[in-house]
C-alpha atoms as a PDB file:
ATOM      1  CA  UNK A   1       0.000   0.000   0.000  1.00  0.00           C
ATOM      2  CA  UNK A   2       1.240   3.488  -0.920  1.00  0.00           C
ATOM      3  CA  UNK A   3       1.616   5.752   1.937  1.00  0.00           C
ATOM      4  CA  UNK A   4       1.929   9.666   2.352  1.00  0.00           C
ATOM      5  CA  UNK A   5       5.874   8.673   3.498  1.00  0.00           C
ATOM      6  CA  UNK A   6       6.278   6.537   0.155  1.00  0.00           C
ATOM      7  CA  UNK A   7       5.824   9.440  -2.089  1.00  0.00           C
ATOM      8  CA  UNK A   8       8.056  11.769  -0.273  1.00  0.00           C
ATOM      9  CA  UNK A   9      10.471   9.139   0.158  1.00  0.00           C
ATOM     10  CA  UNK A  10      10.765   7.925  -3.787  1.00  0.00           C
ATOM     11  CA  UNK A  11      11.403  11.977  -4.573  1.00  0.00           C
ATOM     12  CA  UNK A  12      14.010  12.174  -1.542  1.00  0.00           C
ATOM     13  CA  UNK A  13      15.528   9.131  -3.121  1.00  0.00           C
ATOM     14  CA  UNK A  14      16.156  11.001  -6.283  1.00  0.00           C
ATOM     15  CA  UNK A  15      17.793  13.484  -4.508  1.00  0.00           C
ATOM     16  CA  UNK A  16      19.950  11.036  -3.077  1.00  0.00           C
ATOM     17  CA  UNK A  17      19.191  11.985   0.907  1.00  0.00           C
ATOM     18  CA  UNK A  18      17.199   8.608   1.669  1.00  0.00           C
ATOM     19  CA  UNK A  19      17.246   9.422   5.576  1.00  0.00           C
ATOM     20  CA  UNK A  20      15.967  12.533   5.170  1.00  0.00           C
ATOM     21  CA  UNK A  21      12.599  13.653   6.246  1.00  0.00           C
ATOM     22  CA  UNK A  22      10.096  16.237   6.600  1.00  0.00           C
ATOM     23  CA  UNK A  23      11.617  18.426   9.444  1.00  0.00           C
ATOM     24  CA  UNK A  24      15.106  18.198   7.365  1.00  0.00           C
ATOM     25  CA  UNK A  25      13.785  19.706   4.478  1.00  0.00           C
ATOM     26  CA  UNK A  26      12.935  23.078   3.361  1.00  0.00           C
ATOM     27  CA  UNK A  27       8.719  23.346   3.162  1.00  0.00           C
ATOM     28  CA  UNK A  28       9.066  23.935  -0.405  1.00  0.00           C
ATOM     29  CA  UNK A  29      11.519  21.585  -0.754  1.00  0.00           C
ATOM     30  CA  UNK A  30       9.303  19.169   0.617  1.00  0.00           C
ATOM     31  CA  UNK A  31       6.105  20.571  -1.626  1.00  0.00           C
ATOM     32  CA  UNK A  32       8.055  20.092  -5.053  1.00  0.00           C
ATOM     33  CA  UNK A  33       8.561  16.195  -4.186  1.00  0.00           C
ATOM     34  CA  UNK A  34       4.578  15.696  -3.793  1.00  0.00           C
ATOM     35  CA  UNK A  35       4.444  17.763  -6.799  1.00  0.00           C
ATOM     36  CA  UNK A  36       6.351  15.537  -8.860  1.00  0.00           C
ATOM     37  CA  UNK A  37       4.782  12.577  -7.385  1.00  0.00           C
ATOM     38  CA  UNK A  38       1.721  13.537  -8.339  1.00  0.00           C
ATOM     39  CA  UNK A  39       2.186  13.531 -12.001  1.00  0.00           C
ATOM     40  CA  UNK A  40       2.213   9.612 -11.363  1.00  0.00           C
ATOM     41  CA  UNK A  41      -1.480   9.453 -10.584  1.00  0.00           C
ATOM     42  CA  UNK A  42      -2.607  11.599 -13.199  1.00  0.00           C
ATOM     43  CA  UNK A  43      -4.300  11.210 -16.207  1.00  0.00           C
ATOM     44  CA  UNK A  44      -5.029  13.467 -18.306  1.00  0.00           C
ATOM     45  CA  UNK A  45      -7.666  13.370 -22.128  1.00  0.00           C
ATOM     46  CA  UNK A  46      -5.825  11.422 -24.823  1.00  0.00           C
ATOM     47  CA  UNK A  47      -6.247  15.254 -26.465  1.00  0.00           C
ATOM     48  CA  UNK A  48      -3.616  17.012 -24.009  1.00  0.00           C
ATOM     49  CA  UNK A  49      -0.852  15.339 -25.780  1.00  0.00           C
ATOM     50  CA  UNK A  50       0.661  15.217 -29.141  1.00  0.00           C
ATOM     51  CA  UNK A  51       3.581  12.677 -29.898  1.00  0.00           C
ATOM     52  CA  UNK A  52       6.166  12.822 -27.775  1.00  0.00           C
ATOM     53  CA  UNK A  53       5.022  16.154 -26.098  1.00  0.00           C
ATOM     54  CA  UNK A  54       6.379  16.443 -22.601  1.00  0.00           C
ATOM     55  CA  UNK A  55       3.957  17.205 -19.269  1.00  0.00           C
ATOM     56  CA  UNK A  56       4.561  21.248 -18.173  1.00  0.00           C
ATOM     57  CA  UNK A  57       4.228  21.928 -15.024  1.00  0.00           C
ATOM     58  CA  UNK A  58       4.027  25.548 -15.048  1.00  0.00           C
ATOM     59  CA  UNK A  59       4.548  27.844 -11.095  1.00  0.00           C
ATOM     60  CA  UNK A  60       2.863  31.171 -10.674  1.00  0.00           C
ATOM     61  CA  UNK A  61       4.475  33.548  -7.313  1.00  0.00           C
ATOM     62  CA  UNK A  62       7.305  31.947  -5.838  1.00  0.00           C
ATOM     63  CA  UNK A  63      10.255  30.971  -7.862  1.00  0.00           C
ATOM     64  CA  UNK A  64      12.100  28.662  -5.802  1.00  0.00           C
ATOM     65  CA  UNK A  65      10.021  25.621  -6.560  1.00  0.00           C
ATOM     66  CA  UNK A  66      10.764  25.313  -9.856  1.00  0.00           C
ATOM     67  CA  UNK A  67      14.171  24.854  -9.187  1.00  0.00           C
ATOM     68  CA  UNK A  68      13.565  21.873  -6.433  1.00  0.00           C
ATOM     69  CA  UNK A  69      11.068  19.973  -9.013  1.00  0.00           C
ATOM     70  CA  UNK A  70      13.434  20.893 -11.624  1.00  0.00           C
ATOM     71  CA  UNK A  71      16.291  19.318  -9.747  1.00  0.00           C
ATOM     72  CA  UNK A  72      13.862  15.795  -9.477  1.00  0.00           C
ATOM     73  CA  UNK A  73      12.922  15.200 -13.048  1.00  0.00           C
ATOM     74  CA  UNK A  74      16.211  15.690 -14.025  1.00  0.00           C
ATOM     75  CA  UNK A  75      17.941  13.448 -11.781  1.00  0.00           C
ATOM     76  CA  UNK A  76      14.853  10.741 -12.748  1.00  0.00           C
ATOM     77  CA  UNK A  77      15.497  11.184 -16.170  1.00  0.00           C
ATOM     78  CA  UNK A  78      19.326  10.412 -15.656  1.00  0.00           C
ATOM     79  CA  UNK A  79      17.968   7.424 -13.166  1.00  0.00           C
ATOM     80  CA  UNK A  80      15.665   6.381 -16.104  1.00  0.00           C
ATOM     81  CA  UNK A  81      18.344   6.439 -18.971  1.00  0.00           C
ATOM     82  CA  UNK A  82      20.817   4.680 -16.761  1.00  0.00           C
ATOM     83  CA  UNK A  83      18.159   1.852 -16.963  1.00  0.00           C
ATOM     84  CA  UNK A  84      16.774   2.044 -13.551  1.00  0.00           C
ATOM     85  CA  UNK A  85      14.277  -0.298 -13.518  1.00  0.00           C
ATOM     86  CA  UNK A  86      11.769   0.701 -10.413  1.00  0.00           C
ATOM     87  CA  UNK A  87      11.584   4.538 -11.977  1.00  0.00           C
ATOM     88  CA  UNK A  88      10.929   3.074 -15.374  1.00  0.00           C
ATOM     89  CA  UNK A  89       8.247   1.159 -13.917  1.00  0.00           C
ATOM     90  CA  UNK A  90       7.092   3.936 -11.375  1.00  0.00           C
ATOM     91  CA  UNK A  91       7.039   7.016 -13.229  1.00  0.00           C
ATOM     92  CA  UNK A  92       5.757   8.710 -16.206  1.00  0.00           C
ATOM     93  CA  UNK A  93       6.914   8.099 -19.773  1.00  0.00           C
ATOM     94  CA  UNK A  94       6.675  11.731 -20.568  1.00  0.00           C
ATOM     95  CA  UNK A  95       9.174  14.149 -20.044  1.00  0.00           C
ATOM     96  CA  UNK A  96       8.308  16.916 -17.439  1.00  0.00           C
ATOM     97  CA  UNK A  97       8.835  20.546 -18.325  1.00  0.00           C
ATOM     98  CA  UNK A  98       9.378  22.974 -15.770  1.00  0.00           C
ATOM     99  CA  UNK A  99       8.564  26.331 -16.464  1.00  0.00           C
ATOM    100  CA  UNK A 100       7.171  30.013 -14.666  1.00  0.00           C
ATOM    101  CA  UNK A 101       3.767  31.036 -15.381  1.00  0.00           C
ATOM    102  CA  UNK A 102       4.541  34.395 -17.494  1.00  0.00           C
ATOM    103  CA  UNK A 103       1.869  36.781 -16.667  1.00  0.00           C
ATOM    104  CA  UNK A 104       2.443  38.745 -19.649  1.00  0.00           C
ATOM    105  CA  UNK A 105       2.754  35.728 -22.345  1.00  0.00           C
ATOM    106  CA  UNK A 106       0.050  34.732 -25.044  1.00  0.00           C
ATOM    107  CA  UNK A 107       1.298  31.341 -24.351  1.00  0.00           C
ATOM    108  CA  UNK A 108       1.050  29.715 -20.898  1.00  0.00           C
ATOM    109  CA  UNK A 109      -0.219  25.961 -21.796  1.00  0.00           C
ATOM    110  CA  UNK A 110       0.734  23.389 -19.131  1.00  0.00           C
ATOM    111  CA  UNK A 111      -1.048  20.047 -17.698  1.00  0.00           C
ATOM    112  CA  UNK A 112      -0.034  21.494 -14.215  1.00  0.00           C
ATOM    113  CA  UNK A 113       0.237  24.519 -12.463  1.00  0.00           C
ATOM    114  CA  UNK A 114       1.161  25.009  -8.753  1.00  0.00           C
ATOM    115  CA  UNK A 115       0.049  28.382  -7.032  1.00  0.00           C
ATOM    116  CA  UNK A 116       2.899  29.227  -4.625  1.00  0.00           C
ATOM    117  CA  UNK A 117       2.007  30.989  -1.279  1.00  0.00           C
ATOM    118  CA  UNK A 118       1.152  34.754  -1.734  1.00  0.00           C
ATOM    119  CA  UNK A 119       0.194  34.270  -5.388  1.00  0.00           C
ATOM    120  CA  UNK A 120      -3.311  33.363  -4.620  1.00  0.00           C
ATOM    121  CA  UNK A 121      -4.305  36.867  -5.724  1.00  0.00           C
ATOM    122  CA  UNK A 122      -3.801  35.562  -9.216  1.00  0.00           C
ATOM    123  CA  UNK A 123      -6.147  33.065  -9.132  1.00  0.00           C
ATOM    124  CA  UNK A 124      -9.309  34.483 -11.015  1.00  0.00           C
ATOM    125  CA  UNK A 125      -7.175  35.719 -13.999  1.00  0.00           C
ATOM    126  CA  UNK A 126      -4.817  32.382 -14.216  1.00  0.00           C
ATOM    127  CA  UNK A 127      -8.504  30.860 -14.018  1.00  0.00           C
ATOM    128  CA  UNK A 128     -10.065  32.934 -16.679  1.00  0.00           C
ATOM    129  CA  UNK A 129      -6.949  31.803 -18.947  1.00  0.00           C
ATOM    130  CA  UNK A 130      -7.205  28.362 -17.957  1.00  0.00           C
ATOM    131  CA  UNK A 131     -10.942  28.017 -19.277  1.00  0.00           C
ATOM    132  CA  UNK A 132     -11.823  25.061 -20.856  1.00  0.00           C
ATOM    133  CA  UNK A 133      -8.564  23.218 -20.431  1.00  0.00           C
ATOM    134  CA  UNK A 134      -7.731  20.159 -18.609  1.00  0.00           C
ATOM    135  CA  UNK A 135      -5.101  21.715 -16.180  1.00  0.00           C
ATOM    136  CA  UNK A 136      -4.631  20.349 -12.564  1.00  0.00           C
ATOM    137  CA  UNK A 137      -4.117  23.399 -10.683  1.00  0.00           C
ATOM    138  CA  UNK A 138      -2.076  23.019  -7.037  1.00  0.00           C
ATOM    139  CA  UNK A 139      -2.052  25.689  -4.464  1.00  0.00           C
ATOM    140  CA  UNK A 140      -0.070  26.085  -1.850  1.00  0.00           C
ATOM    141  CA  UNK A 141      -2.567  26.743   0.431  1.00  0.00           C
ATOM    142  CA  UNK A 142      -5.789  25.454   1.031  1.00  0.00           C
ATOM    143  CA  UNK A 143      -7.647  29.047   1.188  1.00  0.00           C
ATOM    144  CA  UNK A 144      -7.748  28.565  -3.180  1.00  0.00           C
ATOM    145  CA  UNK A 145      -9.643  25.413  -2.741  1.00  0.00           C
ATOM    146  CA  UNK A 146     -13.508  26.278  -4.125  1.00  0.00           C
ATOM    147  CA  UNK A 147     -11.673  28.784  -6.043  1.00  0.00           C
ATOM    148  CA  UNK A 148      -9.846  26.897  -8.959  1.00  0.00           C
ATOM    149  CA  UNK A 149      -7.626  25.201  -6.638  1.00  0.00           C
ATOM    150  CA  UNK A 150      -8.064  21.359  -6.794  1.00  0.00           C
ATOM    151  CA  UNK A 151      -5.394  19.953  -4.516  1.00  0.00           C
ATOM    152  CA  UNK A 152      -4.207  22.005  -1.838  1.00  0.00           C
ATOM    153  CA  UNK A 153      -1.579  21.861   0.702  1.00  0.00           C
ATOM    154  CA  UNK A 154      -2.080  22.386   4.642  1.00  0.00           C
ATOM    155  CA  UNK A 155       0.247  21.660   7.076  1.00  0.00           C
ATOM    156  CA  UNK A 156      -1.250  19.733  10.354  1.00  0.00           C
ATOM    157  CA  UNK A 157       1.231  18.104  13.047  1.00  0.00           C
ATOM    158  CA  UNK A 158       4.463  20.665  11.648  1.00  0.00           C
ATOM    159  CA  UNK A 159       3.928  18.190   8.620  1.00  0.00           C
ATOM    160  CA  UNK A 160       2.669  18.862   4.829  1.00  0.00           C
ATOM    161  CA  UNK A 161      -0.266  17.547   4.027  1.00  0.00           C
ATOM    162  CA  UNK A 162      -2.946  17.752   1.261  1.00  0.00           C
ATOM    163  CA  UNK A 163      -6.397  18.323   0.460  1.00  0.00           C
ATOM    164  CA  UNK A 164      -8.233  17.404  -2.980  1.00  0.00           C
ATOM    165  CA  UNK A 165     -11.376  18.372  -4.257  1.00  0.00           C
ATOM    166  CA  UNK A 166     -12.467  15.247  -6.616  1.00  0.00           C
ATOM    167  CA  UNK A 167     -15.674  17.462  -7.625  1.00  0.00           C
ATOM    168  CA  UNK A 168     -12.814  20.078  -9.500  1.00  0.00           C
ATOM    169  CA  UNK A 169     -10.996  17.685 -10.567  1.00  0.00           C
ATOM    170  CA  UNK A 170     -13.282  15.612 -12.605  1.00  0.00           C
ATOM    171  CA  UNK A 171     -14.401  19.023 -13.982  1.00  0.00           C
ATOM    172  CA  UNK A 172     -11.117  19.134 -16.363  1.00  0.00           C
ATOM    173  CA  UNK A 173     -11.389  15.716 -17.496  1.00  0.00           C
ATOM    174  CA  UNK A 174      -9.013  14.666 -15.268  1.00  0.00           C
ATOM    175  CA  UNK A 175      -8.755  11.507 -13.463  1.00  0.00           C
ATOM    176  CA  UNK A 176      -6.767  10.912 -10.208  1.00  0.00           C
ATOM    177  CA  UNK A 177      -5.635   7.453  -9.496  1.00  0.00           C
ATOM    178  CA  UNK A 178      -7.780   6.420  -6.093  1.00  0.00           C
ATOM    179  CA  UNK A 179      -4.475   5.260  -4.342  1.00  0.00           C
ATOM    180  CA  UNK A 180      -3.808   9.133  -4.104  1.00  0.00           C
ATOM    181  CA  UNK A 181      -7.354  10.225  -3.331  1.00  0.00           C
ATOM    182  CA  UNK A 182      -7.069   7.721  -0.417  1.00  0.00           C
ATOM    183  CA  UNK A 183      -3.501   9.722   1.412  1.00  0.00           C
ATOM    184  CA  UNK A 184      -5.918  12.939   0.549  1.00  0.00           C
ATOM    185  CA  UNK A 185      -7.970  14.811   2.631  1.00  0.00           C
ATOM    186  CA  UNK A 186     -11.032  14.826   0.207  1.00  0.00           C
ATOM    187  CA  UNK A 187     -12.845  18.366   0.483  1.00  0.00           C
ATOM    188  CA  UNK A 188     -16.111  20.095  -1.120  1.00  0.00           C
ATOM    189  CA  UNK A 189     -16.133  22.645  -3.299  1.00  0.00           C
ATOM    190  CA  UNK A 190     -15.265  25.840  -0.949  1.00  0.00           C
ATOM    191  CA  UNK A 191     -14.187  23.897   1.703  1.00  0.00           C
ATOM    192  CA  UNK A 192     -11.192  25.886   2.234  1.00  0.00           C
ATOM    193  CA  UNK A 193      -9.518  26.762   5.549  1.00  0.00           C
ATOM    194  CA  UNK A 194      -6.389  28.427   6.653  1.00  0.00           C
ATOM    195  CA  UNK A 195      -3.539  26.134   7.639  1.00  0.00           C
ATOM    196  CA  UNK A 196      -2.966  25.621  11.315  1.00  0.00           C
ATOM    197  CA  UNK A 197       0.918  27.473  11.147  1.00  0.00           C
END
C-alpha cells in the first residue's frame, strides 16, 4: 500500500538523501517532491498530448520551486536512462517541463500549475486563462480550494499535508488514481480553511 511517506520518500531518493525527512527539508523543498509525485497518478484526455510532447508543469508567485522539481525530473530522467528499472516502472513516460507562469505571455499551456504561497491573488485571472482546459491546478494553500484550486496543501502536526477536491478535478477531465485520493484529505467545493501554522 502506498503511503503519504512513500511518495516523499521515492522523490528524496532522487535526490539522493534517503534518511531525510520532513523536518530536514525546506517546506518547499518538501512541496516540489509531492508535486512531482503527483504527475504519477494523473491522467489526463488522450487530447492534451501530441507525440512525444512532454507534461509542463508551469509555477505562478514563488520561484524557488521550480528549481527543487526541476532538480527531481532531471535526476529521474538520468535514473531512467541509466536503466533504472523501479523509476521506469514507477514514473511517467513523458518528459516533465518545468517552467514560470509568465503573466504577460500569449502562451502559458501546461497540464499542471502550482500556485505558490502569496500568489493566490492571481487566481481568477490564471482561471479565466485556464478556461476550458484540462489543467490540474495546485495551491499552496488550502484558502484557493472552491476557487480553482483542486489539490491544496495544509500543514497539520508541523507536517505537509494535502487536500483534494475530486468534484474540480473531474471538472477538467481529469482523473486521479484512487491510491492518491485515499492519502488525501477529500474536500467540497469551498471547503477551504487556513492552515494551522
Amino acid at each position: 500500500m502506498i503511503t503519504i511517506a512513500h511518495l516523499l520518500v521515492a522523490a528524496v531518493a532522487m535526490s539522493n538523501s534517503s534518511n531525510s525527512t520532513y523536518k530536514t527539508h525546506p517546506e518547499y523543498k518538501v512541496k516540489a517532491a509531492f508535486i512531482y509525485n503527483f504527475i504519477q497518478f494523473v491522467s489526463w484526455p488522450e487530447s492534451s498530448f501530441g507525440k512525444g510532447d512532454p507534461i509542463i508543469l508551469r509555477i505562478a508567485g514563488d520561484f524557488k520551486h521550480v528549481d527543487a522539481v526541476k532538480v527531481l525530473s532531471q535526476k529521474t530522467t538520468a535514473m531512467r536512462h541509466n536503466g533504472d528499472k523501479e523509476i521506469k516502472k514507477k514514473c511517467t513516460s513523458h518528459q516533465i517541463k518545468v517552467e514560470k507562469w509568465d503573466t504577460s505571455a500569449k502562451d502559458n499551456s501546461c497540464h499542471i500549475l502550482f500556485i505558490a504561497r502569496g500568489a493566490e491573488a492571481m487566481l481568477p485571472d490564471i482561471m479565466a486563462d485556464l478556461k476550458n482546459k484540462s489543467v490540474l491546478v495546485i495551491s499552496d494553500s488550502d484558502v484557493a480550494l472552491g476557487n480553482g484550486a483542486m489539490i491544496a496543501f495544509y500543514i497539520a502536526n508541523s507536517q505537509v499535508r494535502f487536500k483534494i477536491d475530486p468534484d474540480a478535478v473531474a471538472s477538467k477531465n481529469i482523473k486521479i488514481s484512487s491510491r492518491l485520493l485515499r492519502l488525501a484529505t477529500i474536500v467540497k467545493p469551498g471547503a477551504g480553511m487556513e492552515d494551522d501554522r
